[in-house]
C-alpha atoms as a PDB file:
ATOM      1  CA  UNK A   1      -9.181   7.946  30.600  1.00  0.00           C
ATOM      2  CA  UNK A   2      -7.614   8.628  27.362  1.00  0.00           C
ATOM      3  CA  UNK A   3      -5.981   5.814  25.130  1.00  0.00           C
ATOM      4  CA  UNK A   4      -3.003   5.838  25.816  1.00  0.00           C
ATOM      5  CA  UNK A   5      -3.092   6.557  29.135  1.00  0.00           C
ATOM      6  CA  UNK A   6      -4.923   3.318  29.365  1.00  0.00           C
ATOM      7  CA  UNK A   7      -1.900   1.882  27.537  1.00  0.00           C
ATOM      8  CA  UNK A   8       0.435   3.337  29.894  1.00  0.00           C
ATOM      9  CA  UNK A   9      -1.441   1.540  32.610  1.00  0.00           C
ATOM     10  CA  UNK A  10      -2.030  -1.619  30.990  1.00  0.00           C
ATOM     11  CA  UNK A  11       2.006  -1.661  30.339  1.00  0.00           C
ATOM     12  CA  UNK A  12       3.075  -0.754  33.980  1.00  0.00           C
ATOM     13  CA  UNK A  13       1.147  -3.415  35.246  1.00  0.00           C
ATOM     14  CA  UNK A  14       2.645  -5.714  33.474  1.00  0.00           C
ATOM     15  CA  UNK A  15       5.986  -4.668  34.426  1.00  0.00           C
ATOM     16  CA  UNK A  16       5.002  -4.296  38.039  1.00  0.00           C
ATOM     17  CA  UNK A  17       4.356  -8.086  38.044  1.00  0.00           C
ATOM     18  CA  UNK A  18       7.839  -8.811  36.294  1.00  0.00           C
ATOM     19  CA  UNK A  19       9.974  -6.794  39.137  1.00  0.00           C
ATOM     20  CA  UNK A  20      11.950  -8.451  41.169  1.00  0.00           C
ATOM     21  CA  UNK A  21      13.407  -5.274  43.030  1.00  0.00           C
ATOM     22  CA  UNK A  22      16.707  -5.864  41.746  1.00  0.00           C
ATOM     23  CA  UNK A  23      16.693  -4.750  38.080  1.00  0.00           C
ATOM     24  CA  UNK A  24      15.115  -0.703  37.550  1.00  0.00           C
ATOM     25  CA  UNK A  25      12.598  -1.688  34.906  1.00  0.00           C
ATOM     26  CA  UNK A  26      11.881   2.270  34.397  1.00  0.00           C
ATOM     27  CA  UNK A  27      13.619   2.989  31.338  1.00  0.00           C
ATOM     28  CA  UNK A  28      12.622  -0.288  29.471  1.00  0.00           C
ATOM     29  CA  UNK A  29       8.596   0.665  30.570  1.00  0.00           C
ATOM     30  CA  UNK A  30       8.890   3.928  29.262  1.00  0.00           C
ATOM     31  CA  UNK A  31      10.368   2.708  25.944  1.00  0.00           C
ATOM     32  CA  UNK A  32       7.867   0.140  25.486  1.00  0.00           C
ATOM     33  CA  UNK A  33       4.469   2.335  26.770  1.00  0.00           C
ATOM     34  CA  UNK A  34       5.402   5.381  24.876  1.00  0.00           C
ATOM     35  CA  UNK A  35       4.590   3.624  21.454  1.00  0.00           C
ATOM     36  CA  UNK A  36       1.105   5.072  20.823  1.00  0.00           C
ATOM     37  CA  UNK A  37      -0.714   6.806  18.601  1.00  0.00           C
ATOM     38  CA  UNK A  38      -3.650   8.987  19.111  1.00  0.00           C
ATOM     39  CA  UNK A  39      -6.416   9.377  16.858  1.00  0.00           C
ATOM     40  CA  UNK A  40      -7.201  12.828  15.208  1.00  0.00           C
ATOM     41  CA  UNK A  41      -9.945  13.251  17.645  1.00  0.00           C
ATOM     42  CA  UNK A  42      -8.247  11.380  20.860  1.00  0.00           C
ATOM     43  CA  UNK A  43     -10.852   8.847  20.727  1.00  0.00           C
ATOM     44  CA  UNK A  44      -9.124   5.984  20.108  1.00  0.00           C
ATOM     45  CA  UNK A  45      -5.764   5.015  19.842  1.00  0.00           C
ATOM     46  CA  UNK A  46      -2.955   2.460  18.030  1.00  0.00           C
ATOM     47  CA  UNK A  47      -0.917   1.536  20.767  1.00  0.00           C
ATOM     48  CA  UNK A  48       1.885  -1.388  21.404  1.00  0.00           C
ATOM     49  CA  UNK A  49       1.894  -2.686  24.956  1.00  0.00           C
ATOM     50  CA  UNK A  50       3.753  -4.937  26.319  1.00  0.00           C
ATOM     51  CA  UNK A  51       2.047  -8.276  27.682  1.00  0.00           C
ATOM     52  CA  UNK A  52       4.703 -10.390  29.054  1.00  0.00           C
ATOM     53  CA  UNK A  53       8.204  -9.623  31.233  1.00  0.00           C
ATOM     54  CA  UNK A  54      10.153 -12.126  32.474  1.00  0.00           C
ATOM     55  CA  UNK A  55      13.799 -11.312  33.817  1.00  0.00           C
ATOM     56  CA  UNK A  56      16.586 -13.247  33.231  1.00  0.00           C
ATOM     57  CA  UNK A  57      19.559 -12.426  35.702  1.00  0.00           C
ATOM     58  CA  UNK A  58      20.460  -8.616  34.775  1.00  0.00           C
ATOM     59  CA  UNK A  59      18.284  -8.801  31.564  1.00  0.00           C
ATOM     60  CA  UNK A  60      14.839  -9.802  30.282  1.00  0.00           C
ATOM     61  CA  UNK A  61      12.783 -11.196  27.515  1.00  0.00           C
ATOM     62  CA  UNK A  62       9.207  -9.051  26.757  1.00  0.00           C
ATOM     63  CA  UNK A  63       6.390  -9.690  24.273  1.00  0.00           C
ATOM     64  CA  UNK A  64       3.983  -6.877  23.455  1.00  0.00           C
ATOM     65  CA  UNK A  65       0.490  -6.400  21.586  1.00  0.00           C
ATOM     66  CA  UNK A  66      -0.193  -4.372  19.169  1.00  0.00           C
ATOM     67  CA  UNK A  67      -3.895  -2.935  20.115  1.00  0.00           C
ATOM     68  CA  UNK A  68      -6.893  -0.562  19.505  1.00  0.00           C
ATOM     69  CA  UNK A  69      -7.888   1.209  22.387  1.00  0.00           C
ATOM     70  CA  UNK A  70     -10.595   3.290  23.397  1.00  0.00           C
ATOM     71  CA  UNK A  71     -11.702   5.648  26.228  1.00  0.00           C
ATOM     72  CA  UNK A  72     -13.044   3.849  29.351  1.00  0.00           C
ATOM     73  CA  UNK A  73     -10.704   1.265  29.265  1.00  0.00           C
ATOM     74  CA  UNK A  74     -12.237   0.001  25.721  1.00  0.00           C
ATOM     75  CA  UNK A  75      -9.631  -2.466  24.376  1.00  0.00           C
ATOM     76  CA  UNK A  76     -11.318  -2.644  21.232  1.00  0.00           C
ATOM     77  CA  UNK A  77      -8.753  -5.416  19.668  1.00  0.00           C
ATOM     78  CA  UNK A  78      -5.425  -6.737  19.770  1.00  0.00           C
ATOM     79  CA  UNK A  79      -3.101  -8.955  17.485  1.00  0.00           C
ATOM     80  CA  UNK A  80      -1.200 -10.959  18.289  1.00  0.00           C
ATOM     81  CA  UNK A  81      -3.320 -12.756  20.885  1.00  0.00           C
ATOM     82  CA  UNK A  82      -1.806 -13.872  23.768  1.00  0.00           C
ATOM     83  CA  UNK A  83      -1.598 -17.491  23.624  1.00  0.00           C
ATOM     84  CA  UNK A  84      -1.612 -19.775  26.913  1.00  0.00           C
ATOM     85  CA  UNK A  85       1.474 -20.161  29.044  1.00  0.00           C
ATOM     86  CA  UNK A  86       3.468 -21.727  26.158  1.00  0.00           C
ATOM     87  CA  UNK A  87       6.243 -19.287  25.263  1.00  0.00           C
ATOM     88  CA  UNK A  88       7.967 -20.641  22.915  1.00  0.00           C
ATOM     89  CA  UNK A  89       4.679 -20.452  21.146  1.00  0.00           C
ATOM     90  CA  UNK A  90       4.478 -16.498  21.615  1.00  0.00           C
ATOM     91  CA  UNK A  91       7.662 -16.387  20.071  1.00  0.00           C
ATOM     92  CA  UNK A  92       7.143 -18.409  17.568  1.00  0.00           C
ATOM     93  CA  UNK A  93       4.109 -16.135  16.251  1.00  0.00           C
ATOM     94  CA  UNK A  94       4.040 -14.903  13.080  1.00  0.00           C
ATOM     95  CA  UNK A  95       5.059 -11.350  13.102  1.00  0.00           C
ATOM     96  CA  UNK A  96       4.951 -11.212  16.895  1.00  0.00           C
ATOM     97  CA  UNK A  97       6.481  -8.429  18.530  1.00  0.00           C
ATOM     98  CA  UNK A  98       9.202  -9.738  20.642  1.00  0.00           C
ATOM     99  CA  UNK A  99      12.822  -8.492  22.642  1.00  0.00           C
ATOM    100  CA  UNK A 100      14.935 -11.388  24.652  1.00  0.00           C
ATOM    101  CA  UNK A 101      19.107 -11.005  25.570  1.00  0.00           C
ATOM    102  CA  UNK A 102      20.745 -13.395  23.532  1.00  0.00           C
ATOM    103  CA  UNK A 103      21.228 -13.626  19.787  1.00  0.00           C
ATOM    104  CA  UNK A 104      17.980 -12.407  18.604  1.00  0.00           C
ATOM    105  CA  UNK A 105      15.479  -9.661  18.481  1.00  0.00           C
ATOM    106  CA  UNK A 106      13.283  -7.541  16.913  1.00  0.00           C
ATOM    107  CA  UNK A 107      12.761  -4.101  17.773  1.00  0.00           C
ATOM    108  CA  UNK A 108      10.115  -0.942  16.886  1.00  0.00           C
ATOM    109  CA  UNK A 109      11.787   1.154  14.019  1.00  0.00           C
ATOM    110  CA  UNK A 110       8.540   3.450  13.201  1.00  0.00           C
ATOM    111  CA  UNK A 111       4.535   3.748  13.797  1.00  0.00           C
ATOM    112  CA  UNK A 112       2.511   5.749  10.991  1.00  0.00           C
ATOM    113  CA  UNK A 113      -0.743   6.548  11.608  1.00  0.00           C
ATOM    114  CA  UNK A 114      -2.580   7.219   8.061  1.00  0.00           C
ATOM    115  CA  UNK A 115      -6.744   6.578   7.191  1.00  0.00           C
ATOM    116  CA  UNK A 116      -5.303   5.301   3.590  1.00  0.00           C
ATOM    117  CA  UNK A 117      -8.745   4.069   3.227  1.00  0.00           C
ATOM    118  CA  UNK A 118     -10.708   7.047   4.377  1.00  0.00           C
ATOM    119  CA  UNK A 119     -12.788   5.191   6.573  1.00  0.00           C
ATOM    120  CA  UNK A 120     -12.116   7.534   9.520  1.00  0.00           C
ATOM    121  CA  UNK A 121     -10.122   4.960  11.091  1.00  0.00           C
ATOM    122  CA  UNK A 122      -6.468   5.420  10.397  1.00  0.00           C
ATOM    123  CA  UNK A 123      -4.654   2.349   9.477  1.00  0.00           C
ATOM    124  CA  UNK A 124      -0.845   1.723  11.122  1.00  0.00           C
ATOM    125  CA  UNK A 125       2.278   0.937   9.121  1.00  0.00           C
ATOM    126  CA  UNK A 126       4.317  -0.630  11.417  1.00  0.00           C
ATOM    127  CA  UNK A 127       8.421  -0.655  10.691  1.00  0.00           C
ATOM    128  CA  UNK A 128      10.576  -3.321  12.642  1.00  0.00           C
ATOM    129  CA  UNK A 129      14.131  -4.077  13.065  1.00  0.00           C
ATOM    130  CA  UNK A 130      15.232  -7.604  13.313  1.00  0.00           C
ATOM    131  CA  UNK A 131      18.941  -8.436  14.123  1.00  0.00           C
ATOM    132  CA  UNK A 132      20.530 -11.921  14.483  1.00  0.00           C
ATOM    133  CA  UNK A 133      23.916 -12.650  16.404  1.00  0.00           C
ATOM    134  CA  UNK A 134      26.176 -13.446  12.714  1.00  0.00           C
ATOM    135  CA  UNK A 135      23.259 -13.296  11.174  1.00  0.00           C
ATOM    136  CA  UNK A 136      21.377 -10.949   8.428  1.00  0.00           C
ATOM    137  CA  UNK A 137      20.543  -7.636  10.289  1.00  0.00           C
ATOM    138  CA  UNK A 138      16.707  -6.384   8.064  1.00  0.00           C
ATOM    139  CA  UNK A 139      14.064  -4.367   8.359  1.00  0.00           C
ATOM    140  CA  UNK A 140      10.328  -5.291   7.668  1.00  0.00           C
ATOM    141  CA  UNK A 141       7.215  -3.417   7.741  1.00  0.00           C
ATOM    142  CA  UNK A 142       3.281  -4.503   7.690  1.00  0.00           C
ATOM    143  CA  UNK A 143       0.775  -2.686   7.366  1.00  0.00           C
ATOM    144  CA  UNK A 144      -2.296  -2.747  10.094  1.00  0.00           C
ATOM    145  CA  UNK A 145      -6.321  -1.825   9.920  1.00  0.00           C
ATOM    146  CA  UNK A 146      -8.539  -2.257  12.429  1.00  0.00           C
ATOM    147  CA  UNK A 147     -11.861  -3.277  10.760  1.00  0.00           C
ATOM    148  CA  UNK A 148     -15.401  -5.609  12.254  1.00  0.00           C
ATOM    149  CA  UNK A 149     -14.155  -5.353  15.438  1.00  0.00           C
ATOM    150  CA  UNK A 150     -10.826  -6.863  14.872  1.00  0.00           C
ATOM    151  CA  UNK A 151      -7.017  -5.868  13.822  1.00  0.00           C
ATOM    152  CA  UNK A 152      -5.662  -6.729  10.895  1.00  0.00           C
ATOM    153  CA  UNK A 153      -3.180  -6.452   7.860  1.00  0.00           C
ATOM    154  CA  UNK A 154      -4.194  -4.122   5.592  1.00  0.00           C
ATOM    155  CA  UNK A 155      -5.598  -5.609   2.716  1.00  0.00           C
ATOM    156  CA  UNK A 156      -3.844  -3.734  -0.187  1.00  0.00           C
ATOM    157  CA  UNK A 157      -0.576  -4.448   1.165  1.00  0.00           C
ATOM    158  CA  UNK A 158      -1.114  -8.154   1.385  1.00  0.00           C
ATOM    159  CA  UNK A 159       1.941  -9.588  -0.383  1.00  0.00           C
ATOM    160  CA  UNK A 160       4.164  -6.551  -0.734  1.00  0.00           C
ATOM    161  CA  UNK A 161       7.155  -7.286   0.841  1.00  0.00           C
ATOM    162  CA  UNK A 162       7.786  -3.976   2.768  1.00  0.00           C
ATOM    163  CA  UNK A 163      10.952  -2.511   4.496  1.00  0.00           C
ATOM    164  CA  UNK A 164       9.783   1.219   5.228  1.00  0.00           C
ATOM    165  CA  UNK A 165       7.400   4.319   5.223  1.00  0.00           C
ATOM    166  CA  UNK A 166       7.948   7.329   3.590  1.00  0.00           C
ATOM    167  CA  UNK A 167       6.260  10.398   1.656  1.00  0.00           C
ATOM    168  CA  UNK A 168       8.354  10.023  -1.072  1.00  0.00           C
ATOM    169  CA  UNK A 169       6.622  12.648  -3.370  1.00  0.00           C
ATOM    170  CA  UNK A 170       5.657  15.082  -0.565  1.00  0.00           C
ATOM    171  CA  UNK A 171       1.558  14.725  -1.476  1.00  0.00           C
ATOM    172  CA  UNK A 172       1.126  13.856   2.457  1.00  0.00           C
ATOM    173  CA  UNK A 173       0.687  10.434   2.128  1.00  0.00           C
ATOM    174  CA  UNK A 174       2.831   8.340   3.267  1.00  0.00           C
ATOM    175  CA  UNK A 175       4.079   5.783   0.974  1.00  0.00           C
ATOM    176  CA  UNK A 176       5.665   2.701   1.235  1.00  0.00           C
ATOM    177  CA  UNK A 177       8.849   1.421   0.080  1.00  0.00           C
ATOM    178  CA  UNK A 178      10.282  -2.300  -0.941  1.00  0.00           C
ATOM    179  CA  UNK A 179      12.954  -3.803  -2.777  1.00  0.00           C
ATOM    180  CA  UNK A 180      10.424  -5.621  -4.530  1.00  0.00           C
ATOM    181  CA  UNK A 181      11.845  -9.450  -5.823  1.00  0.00           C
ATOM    182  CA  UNK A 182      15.648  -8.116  -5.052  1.00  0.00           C
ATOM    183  CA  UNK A 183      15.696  -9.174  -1.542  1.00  0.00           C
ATOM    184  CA  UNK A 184      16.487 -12.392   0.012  1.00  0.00           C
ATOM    185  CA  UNK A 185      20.109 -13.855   2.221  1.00  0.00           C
ATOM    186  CA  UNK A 186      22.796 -14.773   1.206  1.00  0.00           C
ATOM    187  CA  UNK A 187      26.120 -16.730   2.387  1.00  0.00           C
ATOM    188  CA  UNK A 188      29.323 -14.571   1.610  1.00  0.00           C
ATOM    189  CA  UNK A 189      32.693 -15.680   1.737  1.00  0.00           C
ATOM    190  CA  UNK A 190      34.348 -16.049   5.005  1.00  0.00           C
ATOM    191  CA  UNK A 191      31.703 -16.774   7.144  1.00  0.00           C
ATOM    192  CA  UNK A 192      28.995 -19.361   8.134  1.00  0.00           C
ATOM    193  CA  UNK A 193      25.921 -16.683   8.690  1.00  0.00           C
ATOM    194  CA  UNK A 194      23.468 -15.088   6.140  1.00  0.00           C
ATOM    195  CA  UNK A 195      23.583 -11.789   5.032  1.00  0.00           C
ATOM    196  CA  UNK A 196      20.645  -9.357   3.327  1.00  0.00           C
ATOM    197  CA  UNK A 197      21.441  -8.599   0.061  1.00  0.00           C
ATOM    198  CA  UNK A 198      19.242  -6.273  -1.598  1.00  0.00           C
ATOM    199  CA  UNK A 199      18.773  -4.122  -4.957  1.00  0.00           C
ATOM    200  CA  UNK A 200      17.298  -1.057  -5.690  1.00  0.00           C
ATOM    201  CA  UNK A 201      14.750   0.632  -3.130  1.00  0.00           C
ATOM    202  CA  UNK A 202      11.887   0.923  -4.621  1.00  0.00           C
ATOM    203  CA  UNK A 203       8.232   2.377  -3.407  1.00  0.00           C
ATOM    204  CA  UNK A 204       4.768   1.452  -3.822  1.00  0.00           C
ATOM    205  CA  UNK A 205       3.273   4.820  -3.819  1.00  0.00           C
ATOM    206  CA  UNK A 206      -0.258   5.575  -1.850  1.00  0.00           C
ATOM    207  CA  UNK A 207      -3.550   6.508  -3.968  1.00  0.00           C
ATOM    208  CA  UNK A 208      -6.452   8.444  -2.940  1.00  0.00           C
ATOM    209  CA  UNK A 209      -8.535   5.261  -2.902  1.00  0.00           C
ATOM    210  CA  UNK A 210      -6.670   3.671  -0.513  1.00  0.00           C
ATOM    211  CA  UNK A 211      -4.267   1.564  -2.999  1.00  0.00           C
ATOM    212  CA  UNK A 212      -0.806   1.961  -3.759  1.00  0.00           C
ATOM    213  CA  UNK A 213       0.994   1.681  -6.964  1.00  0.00           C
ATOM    214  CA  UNK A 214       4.550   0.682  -8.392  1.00  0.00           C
ATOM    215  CA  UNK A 215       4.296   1.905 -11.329  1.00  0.00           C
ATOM    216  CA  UNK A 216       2.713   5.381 -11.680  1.00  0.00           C
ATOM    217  CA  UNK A 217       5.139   8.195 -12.682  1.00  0.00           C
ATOM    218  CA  UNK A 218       5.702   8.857  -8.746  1.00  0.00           C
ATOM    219  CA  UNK A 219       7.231   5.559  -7.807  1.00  0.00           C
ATOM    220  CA  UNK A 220       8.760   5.613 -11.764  1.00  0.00           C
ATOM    221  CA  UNK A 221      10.562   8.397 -10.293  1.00  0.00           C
ATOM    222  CA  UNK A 222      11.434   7.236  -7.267  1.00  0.00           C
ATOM    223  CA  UNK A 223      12.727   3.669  -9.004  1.00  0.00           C
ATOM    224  CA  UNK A 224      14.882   6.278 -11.956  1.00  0.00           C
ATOM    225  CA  UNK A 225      16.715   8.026  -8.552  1.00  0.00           C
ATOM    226  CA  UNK A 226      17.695   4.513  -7.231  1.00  0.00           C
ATOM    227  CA  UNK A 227      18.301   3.573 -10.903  1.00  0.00           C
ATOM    228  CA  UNK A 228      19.418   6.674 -12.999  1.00  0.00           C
ATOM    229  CA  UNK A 229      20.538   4.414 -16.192  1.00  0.00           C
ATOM    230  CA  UNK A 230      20.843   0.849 -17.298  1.00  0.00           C
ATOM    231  CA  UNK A 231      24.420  -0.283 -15.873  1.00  0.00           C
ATOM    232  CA  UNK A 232      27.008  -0.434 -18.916  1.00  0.00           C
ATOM    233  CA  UNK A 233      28.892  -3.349 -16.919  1.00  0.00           C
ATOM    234  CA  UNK A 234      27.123  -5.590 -14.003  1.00  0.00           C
ATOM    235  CA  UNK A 235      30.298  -6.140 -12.328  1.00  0.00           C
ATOM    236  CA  UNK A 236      31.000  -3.331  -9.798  1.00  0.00           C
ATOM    237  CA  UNK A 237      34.025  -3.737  -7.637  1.00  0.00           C
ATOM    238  CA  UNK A 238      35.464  -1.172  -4.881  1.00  0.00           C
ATOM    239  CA  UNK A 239      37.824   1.683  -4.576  1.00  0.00           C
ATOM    240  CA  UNK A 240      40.749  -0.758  -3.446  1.00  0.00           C
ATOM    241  CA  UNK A 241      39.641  -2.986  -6.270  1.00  0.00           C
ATOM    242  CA  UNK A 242      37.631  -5.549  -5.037  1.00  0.00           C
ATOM    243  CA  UNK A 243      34.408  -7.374  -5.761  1.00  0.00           C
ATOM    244  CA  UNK A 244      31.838  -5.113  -4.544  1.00  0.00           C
ATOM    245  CA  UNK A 245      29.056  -8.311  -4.378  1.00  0.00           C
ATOM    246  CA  UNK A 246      25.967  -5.927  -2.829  1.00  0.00           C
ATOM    247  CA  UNK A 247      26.649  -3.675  -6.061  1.00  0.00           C
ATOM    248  CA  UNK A 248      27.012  -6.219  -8.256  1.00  0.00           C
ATOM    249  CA  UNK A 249      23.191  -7.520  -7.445  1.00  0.00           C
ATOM    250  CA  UNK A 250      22.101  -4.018  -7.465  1.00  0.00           C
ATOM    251  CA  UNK A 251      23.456  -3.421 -11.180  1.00  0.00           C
ATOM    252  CA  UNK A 252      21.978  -7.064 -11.995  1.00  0.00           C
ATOM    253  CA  UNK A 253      18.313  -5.687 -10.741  1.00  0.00           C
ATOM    254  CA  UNK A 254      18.844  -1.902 -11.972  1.00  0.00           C
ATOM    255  CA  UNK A 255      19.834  -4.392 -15.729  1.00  0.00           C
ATOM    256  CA  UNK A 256      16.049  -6.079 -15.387  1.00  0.00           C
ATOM    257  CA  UNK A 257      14.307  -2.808 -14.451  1.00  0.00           C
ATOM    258  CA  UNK A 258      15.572  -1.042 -17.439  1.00  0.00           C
ATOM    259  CA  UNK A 259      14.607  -3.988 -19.617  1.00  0.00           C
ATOM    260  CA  UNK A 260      17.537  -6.010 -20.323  1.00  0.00           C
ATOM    261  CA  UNK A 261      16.601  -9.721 -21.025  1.00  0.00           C
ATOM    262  CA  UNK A 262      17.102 -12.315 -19.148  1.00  0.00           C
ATOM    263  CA  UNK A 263      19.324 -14.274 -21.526  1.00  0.00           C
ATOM    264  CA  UNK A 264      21.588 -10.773 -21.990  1.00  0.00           C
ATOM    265  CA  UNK A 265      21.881 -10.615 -18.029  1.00  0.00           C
ATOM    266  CA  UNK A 266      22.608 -14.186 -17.498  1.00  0.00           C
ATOM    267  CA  UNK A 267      25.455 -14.084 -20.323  1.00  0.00           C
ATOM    268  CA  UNK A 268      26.919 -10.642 -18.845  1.00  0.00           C
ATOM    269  CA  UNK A 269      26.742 -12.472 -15.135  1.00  0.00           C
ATOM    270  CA  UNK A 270      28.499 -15.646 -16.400  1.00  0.00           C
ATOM    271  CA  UNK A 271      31.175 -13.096 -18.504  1.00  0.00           C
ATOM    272  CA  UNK A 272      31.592 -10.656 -16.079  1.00  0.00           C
ATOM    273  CA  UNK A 273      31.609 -12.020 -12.988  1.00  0.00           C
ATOM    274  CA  UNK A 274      35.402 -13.871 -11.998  1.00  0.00           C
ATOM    275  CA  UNK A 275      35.642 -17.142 -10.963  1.00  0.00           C
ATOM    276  CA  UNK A 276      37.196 -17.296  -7.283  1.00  0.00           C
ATOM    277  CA  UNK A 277      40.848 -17.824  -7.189  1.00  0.00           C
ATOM    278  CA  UNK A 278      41.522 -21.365  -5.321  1.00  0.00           C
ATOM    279  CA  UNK A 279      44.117 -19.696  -3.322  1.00  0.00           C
ATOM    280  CA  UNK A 280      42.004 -16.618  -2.528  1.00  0.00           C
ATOM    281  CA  UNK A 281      38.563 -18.066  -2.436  1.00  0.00           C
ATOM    282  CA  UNK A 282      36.897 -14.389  -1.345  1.00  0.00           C
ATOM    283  CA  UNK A 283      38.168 -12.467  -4.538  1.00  0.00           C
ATOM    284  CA  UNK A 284      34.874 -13.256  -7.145  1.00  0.00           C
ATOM    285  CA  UNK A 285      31.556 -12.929  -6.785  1.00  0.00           C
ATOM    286  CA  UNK A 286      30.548 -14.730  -3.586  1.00  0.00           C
ATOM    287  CA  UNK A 287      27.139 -15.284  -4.663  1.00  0.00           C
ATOM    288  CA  UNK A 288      26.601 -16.245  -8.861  1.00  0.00           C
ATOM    289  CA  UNK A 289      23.791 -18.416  -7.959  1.00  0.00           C
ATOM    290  CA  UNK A 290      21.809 -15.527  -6.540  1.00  0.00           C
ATOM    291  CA  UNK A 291      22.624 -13.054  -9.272  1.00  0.00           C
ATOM    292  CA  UNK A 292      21.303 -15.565 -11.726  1.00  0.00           C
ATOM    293  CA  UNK A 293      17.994 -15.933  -9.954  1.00  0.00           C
ATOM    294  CA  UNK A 294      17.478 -12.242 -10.350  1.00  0.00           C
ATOM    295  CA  UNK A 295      18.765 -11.771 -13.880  1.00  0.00           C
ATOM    296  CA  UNK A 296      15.425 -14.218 -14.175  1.00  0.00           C
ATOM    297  CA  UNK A 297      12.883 -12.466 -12.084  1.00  0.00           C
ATOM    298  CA  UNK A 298      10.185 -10.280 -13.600  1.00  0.00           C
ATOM    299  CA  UNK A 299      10.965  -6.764 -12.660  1.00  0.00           C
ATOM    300  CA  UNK A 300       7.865  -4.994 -10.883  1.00  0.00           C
ATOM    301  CA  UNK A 301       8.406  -1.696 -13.531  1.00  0.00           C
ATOM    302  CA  UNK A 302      10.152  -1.172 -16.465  1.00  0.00           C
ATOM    303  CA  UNK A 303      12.242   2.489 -16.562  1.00  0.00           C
ATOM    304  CA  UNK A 304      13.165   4.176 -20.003  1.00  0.00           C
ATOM    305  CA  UNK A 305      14.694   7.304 -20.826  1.00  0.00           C
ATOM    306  CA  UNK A 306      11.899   9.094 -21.476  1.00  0.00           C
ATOM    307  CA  UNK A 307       8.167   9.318 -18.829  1.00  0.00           C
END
């Protein structure tokens, strides 16, 4: 049996046991077996299967492994593991890979398959989607190797904070992409949730030797298209003339990667940025606090004009 045919199976079991005849489970099987990845070979396989269903009324709550599987029903390894019948536990897992109705979930943006290490084993970036009813809507990414018998996150990666995959210099490997430091919620005006607010995107790009850089002149070129020259005011504000806050923190981190100390930032913040009218509370920037923390943070590169 190939891989992920074995995955297929595994997964339609487990939502053979969750039916209750009334709900056609069909469509949500498919889109949960159909995440797999082959090997170059067919040997083995990254696959994410699902291994618990419950249904609640016309909807349902699912968990799902991600695994690497072999031929003959080898199920080489598996993270997370599933815990005992506590689930509030399995949601509660660290990067757990969960779907429920209600105000939360996390779904499967993107699998890469890609042997950074050229072990012969391909490691898996792995690209999610969280949402939140009101809440900050993000995406995350990790980084997976399966290594002694066991999954798990790819070393060189450990600490990166990573949103996405992509080839950004078209060498064939694909790279991976952050906002380094310029990433974290934030409460706006007129409302009670957090939102994301981020700065530049930025990539870490992948090395032969299985390591990835931020600063070599590909992701230098990458960081010069997100920021083409150091901002001549922080303040940015939209066509109708408003405070345009997400701009406004992406001119304060474009400021810090093109060198501008942190005294010069915070002044230009504390100039440039208007106090909010008492009258029309929403008409400054929502967020000084947060553009000051980054007007302090060590940028990950430094651009200039010239390579």
């Amino acid at each position: 049996m190939a891989p992920c045919e074995l995955a297929e199976g595994l997964g339609r079991k487990v939502f053979d046991r969750a039916s209750d005849g009334g709900v056609d489970l069909a469509p949500l099987r498919r889109s949960f077996t159909q995440r797999c990845i082959p090997d170059a070979t067919g040997g083995r396989a990254w696959a994410l299967v699902p291994e618990r269903v419950r249904l609640e009324g016309r909807g349902w709550w699912a968990r799902y492994a991600l695994m690497r599987l072999g031929h003959d029903n080898a199920r080489f390894s598996s993270w997370p593991a599933a815990p005992a019948e506590d689930e509030a536990a399995a949601s509660a897992t660290p990067f757990n890979l969960w779907n429920q109705p209600g105000d939360s979930e996390v779904e499967v943006e993107s699998m890469t398959a890609f042997d950074y290490d050229r072990d012969g084993s391909p490691e898996l970036a792995l690209t999610l989607r969280t949402s939140n009813h009101e809440g900050p809507t993000f995406q995350h990414a990790h980084v997976w190797t399966f290594t002694e018998g066991g999954v798990f996150l790819y070393e060189r990666t450990l600490g990166a904070r990573l949103h996405g995959v992509r080839d950004v210099d078209g060498d064939g490997r694909p790279d991976l992409l952050t906002h380094g430091p310029y990433d974290e919620p934030s409460v706006l005006c007129g409302s009670e949730f957090p939102s994301q607010v981020t700065g530049p995107e930025l990539a870490l790009h992948s090395l032969p030797d299985g390591s990835f850089s931020a600063t070599d002149p590909a992701a230098r070129a990458f960081a010069l298209a997100a920021c083409p020259a150091r901002p001549a005011r922080l303040l940015a504000r939209t066509a109708e003339g408003a405070v345009d806050n997400d701009g406004t923190a992406r001119n304060v981190a474009c400021a810090r990667l093109w060198g501008a100390p942190e005294a010069e930032v915070e002044a230009a913040v504390r100039r440039e940025c208007p106090t909010p009218d008492a009258e029309a509370p929403c008409t400054g920037c929502e967020d000084v606090e947060l553009l000051l923390r980054w007007a302090h943070v060590a940028p990950p590169l430094t651009l200039s004009a010239t390579p």
